[in-house]
N, C-alpha and C. Protein backbone atom coordinates (compact mmCIF):
# COMPACT_ATOMS: atom_id res chain seq x y z
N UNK A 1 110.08 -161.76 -86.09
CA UNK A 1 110.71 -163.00 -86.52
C UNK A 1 110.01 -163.46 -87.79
N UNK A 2 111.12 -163.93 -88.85
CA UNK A 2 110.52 -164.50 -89.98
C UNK A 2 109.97 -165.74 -90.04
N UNK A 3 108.72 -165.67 -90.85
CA UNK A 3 108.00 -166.81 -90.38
C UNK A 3 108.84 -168.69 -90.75
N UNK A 4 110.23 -168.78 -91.68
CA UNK A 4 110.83 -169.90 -91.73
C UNK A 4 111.76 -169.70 -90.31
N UNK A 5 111.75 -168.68 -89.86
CA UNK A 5 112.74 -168.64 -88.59
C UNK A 5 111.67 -169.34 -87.45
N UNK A 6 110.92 -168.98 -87.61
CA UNK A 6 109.79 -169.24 -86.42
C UNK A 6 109.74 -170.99 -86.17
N UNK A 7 109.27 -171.32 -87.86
CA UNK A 7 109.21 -172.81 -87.97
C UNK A 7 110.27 -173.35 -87.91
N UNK A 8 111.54 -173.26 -87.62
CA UNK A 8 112.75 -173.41 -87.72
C UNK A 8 113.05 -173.58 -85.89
N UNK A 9 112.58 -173.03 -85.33
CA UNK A 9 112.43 -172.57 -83.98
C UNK A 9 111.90 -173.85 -82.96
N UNK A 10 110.55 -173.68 -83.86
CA UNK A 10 109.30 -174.64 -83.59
C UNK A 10 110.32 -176.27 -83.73
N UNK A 11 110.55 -176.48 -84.22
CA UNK A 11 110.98 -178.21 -85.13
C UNK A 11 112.12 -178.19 -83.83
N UNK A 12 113.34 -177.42 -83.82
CA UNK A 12 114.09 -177.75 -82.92
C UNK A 12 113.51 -177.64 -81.38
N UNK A 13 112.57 -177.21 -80.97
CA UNK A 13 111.68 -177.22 -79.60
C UNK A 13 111.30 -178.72 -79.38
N UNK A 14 110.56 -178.67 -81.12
CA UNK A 14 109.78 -180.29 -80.66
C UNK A 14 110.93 -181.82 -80.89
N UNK A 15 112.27 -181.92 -81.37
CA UNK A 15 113.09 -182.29 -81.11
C UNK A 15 113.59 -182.38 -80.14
N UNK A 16 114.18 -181.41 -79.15
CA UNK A 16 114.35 -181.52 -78.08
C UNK A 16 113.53 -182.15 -76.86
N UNK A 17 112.36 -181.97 -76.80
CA UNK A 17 111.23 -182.40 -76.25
C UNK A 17 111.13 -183.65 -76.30
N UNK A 18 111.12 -184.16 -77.53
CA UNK A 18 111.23 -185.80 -78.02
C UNK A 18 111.96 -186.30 -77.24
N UNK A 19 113.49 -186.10 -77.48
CA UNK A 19 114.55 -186.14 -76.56
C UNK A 19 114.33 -186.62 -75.05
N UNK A 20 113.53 -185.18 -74.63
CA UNK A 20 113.41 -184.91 -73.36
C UNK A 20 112.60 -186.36 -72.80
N UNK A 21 111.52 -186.46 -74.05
CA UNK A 21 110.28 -187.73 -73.20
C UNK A 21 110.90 -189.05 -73.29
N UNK A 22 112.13 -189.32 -74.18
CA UNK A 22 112.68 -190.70 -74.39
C UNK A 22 112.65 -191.79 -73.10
N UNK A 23 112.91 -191.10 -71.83
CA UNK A 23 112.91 -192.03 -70.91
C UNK A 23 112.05 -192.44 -70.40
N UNK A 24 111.72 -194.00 -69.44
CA UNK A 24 110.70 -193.88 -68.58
C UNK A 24 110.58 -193.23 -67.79
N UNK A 25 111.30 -192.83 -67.41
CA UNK A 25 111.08 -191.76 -65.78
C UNK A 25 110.20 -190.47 -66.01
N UNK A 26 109.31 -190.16 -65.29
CA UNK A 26 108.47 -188.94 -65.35
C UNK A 26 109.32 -188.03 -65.52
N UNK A 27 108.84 -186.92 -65.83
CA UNK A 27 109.19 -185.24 -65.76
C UNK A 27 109.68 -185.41 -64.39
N UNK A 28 110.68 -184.89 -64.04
CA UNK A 28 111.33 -184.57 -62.58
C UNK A 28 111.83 -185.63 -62.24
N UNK A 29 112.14 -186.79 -63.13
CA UNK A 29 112.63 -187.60 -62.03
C UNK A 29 111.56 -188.56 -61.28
N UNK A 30 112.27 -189.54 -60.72
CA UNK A 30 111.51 -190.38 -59.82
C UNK A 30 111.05 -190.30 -58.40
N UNK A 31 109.71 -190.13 -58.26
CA UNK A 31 109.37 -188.99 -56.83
C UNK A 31 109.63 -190.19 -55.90
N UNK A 32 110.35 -189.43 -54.66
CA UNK A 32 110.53 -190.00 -53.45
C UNK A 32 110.43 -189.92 -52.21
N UNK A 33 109.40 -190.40 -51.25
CA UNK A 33 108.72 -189.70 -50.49
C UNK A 33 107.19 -189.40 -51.12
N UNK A 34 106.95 -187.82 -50.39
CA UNK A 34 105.67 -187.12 -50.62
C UNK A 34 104.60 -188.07 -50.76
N UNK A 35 103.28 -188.10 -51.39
CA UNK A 35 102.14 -188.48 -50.91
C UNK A 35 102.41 -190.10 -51.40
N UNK A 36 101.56 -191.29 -51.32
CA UNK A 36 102.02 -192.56 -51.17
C UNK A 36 100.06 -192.95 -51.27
N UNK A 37 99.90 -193.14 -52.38
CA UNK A 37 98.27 -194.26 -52.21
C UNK A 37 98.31 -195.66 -51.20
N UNK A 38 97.98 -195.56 -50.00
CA UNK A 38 97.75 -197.04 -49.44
C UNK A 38 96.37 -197.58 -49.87
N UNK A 39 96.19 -199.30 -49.40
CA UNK A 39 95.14 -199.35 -49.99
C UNK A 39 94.48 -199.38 -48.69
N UNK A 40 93.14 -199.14 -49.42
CA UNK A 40 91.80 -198.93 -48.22
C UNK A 40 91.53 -199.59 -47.17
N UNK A 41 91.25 -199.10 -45.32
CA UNK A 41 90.99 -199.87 -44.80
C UNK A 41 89.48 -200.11 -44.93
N UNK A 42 88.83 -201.30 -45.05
CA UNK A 42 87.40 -201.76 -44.94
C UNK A 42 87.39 -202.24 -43.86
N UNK A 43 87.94 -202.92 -42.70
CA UNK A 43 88.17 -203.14 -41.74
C UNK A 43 86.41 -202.75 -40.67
N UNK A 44 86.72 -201.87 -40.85
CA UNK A 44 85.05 -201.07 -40.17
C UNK A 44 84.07 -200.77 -41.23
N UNK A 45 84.04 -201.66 -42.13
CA UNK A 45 82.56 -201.63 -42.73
C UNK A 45 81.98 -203.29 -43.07
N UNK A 46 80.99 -203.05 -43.40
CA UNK A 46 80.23 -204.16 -43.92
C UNK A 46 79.61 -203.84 -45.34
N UNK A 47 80.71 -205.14 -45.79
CA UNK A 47 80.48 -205.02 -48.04
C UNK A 47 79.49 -206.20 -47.91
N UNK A 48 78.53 -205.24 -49.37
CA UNK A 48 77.80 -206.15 -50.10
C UNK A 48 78.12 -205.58 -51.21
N UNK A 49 77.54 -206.41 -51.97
CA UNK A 49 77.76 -206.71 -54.12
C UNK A 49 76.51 -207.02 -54.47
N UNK A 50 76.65 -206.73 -55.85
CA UNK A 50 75.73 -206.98 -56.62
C UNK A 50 76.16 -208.33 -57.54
N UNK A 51 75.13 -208.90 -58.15
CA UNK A 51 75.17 -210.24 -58.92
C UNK A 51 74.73 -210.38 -60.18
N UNK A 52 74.58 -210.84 -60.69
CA UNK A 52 73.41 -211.28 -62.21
C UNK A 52 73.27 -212.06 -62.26
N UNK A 53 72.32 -212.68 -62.87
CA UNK A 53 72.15 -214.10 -63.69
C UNK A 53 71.29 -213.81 -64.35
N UNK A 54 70.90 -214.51 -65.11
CA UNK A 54 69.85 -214.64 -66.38
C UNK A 54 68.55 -214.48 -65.79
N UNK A 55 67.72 -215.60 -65.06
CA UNK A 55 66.66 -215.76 -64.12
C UNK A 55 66.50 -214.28 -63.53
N UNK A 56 67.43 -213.87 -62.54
CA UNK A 56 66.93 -212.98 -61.69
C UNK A 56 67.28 -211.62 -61.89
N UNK A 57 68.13 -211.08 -62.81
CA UNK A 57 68.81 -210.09 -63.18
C UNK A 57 69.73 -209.30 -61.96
N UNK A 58 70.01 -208.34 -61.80
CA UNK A 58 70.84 -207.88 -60.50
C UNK A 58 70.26 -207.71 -59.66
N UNK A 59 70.94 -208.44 -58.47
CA UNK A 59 70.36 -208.32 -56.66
C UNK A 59 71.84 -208.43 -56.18
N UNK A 60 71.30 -208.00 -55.00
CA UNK A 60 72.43 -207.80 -53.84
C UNK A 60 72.26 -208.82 -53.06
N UNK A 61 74.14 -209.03 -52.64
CA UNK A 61 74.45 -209.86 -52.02
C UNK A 61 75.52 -209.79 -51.02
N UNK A 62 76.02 -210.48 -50.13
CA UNK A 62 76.73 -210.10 -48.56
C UNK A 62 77.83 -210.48 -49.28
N UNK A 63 79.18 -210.69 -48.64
CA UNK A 63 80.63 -210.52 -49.19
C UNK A 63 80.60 -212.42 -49.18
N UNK A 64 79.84 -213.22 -49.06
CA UNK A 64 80.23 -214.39 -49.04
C UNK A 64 79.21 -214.75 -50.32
N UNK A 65 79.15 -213.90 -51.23
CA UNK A 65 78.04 -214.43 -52.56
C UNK A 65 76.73 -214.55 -52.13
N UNK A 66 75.89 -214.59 -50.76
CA UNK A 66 74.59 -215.21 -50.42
C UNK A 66 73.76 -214.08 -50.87
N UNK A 67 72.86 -214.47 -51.57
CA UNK A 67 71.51 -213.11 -51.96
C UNK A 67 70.90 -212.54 -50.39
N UNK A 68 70.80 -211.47 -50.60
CA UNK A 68 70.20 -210.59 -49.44
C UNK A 68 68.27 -210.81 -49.90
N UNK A 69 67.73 -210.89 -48.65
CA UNK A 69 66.17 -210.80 -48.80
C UNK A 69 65.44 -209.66 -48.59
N UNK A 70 64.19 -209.85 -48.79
CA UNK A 70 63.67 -208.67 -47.95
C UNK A 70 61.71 -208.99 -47.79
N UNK A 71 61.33 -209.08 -46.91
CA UNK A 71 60.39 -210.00 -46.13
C UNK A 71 59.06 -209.10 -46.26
N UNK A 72 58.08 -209.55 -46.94
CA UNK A 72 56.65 -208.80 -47.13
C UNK A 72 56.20 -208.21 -46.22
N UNK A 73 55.77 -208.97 -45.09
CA UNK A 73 55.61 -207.99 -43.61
C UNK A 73 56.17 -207.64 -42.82
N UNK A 74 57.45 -207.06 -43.59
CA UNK A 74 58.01 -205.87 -43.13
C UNK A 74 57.37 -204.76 -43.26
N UNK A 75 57.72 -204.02 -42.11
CA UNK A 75 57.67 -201.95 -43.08
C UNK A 75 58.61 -201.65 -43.26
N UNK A 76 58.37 -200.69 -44.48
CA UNK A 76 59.35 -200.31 -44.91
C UNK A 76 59.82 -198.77 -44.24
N UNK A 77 58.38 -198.00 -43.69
CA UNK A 77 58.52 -196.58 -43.62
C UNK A 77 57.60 -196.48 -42.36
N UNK A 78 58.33 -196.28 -41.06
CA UNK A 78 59.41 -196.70 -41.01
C UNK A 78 60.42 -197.83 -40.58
N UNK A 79 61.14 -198.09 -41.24
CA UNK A 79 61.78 -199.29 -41.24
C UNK A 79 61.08 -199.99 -39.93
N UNK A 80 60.75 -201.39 -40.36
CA UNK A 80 60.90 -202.20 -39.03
C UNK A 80 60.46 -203.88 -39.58
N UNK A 81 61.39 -204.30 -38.73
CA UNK A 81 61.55 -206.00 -38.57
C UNK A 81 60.18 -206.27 -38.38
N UNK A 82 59.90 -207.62 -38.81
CA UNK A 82 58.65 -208.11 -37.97
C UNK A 82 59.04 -209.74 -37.91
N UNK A 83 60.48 -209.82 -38.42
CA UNK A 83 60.91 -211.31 -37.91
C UNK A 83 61.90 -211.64 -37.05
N UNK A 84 61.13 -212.03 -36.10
CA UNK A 84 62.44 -212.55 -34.30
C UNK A 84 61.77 -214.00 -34.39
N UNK A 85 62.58 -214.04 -33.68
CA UNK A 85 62.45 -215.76 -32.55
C UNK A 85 63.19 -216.46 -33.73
N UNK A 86 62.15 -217.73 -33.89
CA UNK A 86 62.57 -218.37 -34.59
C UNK A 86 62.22 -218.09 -36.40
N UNK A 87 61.58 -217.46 -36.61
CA UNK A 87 61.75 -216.64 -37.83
C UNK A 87 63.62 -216.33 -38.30
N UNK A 88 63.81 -215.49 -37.14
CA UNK A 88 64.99 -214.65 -36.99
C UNK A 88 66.34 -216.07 -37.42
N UNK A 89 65.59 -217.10 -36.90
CA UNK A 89 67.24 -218.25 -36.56
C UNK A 89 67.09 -218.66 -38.33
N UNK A 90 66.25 -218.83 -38.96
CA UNK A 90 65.82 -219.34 -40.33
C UNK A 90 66.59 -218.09 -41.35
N UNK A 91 66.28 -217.18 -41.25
CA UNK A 91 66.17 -215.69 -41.97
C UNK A 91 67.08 -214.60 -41.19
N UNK A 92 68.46 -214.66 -41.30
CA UNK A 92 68.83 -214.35 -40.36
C UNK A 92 69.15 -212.45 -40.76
N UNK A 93 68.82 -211.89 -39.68
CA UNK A 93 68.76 -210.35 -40.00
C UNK A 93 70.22 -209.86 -40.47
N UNK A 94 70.61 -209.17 -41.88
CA UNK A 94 71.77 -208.80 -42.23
C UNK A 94 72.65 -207.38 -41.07
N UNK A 95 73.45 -208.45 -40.21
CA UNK A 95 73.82 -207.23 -39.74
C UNK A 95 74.49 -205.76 -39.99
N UNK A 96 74.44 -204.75 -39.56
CA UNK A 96 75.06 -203.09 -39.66
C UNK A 96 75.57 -203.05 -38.81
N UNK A 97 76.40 -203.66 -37.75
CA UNK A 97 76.93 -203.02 -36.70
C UNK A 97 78.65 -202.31 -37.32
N UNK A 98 78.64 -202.06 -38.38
CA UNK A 98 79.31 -201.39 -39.03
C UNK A 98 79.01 -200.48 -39.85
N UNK A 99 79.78 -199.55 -40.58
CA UNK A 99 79.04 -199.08 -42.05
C UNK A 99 78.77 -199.32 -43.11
N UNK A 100 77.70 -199.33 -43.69
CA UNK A 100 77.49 -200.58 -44.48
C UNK A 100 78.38 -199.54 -46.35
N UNK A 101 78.73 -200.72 -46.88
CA UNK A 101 79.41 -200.33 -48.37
C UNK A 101 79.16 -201.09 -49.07
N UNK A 102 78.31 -200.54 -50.03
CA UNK A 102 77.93 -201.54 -51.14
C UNK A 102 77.99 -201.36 -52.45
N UNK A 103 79.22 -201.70 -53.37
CA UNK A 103 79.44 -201.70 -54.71
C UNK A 103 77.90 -201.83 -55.66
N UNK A 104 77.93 -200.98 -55.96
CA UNK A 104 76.48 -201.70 -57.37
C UNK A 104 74.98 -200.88 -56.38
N UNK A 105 75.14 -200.43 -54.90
CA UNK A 105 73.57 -199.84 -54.61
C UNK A 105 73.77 -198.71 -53.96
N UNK A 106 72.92 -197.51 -54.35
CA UNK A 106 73.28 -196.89 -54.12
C UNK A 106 73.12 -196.15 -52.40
N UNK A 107 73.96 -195.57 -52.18
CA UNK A 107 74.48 -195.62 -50.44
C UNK A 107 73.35 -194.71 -50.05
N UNK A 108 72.62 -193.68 -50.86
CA UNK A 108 71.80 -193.22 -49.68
C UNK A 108 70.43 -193.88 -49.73
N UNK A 109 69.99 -195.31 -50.73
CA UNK A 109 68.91 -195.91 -50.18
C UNK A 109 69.67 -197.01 -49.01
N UNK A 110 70.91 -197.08 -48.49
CA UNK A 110 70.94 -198.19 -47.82
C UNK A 110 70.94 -197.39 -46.32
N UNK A 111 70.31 -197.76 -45.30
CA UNK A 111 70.11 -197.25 -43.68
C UNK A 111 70.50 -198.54 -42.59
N UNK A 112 69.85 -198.41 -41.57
CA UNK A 112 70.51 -199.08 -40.67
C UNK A 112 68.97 -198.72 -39.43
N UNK A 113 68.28 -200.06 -39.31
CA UNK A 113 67.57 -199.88 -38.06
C UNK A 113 68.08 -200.76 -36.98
N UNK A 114 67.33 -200.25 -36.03
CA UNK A 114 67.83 -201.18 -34.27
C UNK A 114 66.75 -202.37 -34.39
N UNK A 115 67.04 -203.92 -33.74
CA UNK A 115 66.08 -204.51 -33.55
C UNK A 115 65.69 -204.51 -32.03
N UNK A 116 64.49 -205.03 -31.89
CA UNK A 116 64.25 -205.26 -30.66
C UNK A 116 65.16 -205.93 -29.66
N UNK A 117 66.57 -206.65 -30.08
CA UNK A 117 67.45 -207.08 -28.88
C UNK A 117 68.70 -206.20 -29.02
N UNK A 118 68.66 -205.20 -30.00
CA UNK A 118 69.57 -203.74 -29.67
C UNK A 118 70.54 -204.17 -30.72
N UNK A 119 70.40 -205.17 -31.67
CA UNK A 119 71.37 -204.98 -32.91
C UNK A 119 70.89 -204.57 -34.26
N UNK A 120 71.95 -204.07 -34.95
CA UNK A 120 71.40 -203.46 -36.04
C UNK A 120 71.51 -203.87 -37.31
N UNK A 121 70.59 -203.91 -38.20
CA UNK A 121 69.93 -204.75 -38.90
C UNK A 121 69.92 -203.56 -40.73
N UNK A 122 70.86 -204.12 -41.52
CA UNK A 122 70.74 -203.16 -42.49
C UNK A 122 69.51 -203.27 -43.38
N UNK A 123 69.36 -201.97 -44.18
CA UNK A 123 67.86 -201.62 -44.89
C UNK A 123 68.02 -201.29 -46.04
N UNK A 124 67.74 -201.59 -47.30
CA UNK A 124 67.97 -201.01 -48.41
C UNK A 124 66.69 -200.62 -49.17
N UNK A 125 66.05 -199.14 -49.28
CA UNK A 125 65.44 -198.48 -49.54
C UNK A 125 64.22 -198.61 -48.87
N UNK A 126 64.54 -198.86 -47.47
CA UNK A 126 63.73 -198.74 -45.96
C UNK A 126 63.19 -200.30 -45.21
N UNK A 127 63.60 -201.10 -46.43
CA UNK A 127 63.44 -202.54 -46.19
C UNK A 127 64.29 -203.50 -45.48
N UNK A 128 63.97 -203.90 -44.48
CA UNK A 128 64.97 -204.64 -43.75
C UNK A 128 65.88 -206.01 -44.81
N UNK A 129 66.95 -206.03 -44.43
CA UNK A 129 67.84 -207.69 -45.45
C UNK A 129 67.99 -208.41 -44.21
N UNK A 130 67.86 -209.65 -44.91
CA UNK A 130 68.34 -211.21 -44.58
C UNK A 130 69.07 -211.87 -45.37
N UNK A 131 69.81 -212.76 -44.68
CA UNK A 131 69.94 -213.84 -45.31
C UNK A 131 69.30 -215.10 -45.20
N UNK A 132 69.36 -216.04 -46.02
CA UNK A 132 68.32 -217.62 -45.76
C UNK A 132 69.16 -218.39 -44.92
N UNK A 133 68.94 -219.00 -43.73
CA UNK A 133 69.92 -220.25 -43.33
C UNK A 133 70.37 -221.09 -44.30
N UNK A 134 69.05 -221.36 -45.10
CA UNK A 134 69.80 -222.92 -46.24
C UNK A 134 70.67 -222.16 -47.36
N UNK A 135 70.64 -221.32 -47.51
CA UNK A 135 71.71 -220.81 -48.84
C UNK A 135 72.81 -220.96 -48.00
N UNK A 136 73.87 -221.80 -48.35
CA UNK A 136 75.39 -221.93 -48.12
C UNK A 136 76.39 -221.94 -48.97
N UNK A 137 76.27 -221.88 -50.51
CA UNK A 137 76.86 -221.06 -51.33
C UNK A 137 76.88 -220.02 -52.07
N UNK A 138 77.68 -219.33 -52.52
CA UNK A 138 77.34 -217.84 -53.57
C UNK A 138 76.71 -218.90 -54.65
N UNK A 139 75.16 -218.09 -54.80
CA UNK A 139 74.34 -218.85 -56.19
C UNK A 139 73.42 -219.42 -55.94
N UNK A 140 73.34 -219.86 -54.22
CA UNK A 140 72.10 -220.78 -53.77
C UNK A 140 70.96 -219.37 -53.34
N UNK A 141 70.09 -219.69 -53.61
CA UNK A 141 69.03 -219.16 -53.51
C UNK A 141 67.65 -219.70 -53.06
N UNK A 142 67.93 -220.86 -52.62
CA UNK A 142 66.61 -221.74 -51.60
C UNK A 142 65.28 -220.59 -51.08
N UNK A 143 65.80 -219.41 -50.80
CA UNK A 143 64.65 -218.77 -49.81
C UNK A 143 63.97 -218.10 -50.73
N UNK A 144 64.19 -217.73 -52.41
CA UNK A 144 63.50 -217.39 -52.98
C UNK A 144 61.68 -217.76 -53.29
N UNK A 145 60.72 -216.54 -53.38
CA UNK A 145 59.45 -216.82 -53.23
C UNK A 145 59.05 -217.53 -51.58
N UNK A 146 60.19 -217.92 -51.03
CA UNK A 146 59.07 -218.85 -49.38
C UNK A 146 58.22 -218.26 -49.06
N UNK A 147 57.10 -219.40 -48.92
CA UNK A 147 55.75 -219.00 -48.66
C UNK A 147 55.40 -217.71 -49.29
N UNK A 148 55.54 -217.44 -50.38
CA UNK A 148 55.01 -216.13 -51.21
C UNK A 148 55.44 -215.03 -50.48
N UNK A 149 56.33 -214.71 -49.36
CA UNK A 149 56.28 -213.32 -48.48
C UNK A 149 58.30 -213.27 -48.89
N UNK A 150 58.97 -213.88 -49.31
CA UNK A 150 60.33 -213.54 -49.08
C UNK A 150 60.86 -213.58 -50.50
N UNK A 151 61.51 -212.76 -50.62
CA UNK A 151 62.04 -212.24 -52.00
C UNK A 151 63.69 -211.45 -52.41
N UNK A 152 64.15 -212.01 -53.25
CA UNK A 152 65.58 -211.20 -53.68
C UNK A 152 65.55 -209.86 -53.34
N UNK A 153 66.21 -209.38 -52.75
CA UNK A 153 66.22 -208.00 -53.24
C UNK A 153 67.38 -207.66 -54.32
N UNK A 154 66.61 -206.39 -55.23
CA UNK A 154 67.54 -205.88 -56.17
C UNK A 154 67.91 -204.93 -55.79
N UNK A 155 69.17 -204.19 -56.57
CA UNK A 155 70.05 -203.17 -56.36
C UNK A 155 69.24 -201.54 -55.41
N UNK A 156 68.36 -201.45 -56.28
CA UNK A 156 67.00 -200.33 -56.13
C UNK A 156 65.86 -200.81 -54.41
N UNK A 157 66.06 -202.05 -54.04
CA UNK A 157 65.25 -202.13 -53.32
C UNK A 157 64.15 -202.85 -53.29
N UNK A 158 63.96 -203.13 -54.62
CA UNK A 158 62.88 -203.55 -55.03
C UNK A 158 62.97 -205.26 -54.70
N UNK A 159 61.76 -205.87 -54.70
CA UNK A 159 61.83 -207.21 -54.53
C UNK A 159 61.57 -208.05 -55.57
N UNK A 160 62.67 -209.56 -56.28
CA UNK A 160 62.96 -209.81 -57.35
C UNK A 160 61.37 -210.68 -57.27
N UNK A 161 60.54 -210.75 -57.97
CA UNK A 161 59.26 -212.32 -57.74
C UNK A 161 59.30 -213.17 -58.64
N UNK A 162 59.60 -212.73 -59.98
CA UNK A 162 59.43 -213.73 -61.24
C UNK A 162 60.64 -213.44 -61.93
N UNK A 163 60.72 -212.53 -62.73
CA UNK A 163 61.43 -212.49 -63.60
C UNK A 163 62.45 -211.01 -62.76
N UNK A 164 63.14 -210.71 -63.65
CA UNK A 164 63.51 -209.46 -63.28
C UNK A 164 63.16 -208.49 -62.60
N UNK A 165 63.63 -207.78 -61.89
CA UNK A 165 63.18 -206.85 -60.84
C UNK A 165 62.90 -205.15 -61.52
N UNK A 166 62.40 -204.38 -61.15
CA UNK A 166 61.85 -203.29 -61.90
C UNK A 166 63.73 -202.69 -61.93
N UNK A 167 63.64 -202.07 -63.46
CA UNK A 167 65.37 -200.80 -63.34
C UNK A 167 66.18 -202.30 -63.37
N UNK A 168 66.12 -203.40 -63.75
CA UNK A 168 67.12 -204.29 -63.51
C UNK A 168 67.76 -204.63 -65.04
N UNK A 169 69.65 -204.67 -65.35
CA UNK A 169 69.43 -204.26 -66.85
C UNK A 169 69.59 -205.62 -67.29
N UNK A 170 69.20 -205.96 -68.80
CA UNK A 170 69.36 -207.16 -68.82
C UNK A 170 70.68 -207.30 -70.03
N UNK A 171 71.24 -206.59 -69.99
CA UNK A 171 72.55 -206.68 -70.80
C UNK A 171 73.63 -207.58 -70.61
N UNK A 172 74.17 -208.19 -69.40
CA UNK A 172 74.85 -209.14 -69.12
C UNK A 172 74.07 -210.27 -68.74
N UNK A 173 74.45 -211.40 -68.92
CA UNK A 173 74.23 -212.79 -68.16
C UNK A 173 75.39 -213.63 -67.27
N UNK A 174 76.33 -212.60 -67.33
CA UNK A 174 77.72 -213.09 -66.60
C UNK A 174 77.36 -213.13 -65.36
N UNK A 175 76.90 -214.14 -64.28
CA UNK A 175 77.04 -213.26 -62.69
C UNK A 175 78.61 -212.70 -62.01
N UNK A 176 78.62 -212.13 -61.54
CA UNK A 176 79.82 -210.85 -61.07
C UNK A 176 80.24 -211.74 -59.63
N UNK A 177 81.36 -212.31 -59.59
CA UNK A 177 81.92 -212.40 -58.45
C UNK A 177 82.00 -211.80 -57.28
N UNK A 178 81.77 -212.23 -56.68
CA UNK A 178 81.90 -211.31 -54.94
C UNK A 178 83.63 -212.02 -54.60
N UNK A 179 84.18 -210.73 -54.37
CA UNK A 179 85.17 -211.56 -53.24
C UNK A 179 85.44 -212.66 -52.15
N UNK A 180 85.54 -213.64 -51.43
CA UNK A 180 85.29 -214.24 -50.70
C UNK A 180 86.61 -213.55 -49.16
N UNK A 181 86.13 -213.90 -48.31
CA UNK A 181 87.01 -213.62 -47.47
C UNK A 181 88.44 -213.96 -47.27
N UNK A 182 89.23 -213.65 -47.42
CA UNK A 182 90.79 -214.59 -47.28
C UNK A 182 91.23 -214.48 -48.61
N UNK A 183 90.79 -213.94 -49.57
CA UNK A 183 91.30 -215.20 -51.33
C UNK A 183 91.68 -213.94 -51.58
N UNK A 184 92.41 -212.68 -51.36
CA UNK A 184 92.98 -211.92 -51.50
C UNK A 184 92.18 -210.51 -53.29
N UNK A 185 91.11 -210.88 -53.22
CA UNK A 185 90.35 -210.81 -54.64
C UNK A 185 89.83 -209.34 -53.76
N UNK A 186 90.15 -208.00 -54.26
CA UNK A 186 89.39 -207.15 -54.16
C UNK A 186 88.02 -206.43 -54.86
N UNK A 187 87.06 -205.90 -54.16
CA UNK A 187 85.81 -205.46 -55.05
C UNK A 187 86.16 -204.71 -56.07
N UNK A 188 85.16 -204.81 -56.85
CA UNK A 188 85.40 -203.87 -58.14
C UNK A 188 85.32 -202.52 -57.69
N UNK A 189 86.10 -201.78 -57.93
CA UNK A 189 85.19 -199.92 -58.42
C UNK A 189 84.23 -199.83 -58.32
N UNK A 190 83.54 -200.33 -59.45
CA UNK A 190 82.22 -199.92 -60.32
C UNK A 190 81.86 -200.78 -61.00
N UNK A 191 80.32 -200.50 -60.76
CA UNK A 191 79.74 -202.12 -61.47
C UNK A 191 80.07 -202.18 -62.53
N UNK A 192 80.22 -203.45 -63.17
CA UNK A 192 80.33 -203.74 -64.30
C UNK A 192 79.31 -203.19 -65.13
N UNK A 193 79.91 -203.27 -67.04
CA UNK A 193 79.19 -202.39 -67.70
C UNK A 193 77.35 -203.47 -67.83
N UNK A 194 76.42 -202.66 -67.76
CA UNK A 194 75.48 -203.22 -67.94
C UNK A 194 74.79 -203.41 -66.60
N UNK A 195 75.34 -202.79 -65.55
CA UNK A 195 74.98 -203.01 -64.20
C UNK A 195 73.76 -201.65 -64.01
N UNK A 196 73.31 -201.55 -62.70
CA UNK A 196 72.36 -200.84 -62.46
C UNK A 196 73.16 -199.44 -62.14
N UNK A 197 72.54 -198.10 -62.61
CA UNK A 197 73.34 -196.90 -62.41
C UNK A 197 73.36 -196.52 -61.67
N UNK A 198 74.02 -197.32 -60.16
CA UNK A 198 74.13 -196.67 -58.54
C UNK A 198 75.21 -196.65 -58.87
């Protein structure tokens, strides 16, 4: 074939083609049936998020905005509580009696120990979480520093004391919404840009 025949060839291919893509409808038509994305059941897990602010940089938090803790005399390795009674009613142990899913940390530092009254109590990088009784909104943070032993935890595990937590980035100052229960607001994907690389 001569090479103006060829290009001659070529032009009416990619014409036709043009043609061909003019519509919205995909190649083949509009599929009907066959596979169908539902959205996810979470139903059987337990979400936490990550946060920012300026002060504390990213820490994790339970699906109602409250910062997660994590308590000096604890162990970490291996995991174990050392707050019941009335410790426990103040600081209340983050429960796992689900699987835990957490946007922004990464899933194989987060575990799951038993407490001494047989419930289970999640761990992020072998450290037991709480929450504070007095924090009652996403943002309150009352239990930060108490009595020098209770502390933010960040994404990594680490515990927030002053400023930023070790690996914590300081590129945003936006704090990141948590969903609230009911308000129909699903979690992100993936942390936002500037977030920690879990």
């Amino acid at each position: 074939m001569r090479r103006g025949q060829a290009i001659t060839a070529l032009a009416a291919l990619a014409v036709s083609l043009t043609a061909c893509g003019s519509t919205n409808e995909p190649p083949g038509g509009v599929a009907t049936g066959g596979l169908q994305a539902n959205p996810a059941d979470l139903s059987n897990t337990n979400n936490y998020f990550i946060a920012n602010t300026d002060q504390m940089g990213w820490f994790v938090t339970d699906a109602d905005g409250l910062p997660l803790y994590r308590y000096d005399k604890d162990v970490q390795k291996p995991s174990k509580s050392n707050c019941e009674g009335e410790c426990a009613k103040a600081w209340k142990p983050v429960l796992a009696d689900k699987a835990p899913m957490a946007t922004g940390v990464d899933p194989i530092s987060m575990g799951v120990l038993t407490r001494p009254d047989g419930t289970k109590q999640l761990t992020i990088a072998g450290w037991p979480q709480y929450t504070f009784a007095e924090d009652k909104v996403a943002g309150d943070m009352k239990g930060q520093g108490k009595g020098g032993v209770w502390w933010v935890t960040a994404p990594n595990g680490a515990k927030i004391t002053g400023g930023k937590a070790q690996n914590n980035s300081k590129s945003s100052s936006t704090p990141s919404t948590s969903p609230r229960p009911g308000n129909g607001q699903t979690p992100p994907s993936a942390p936002t840009s500037g977030a920690p690389g879990y």
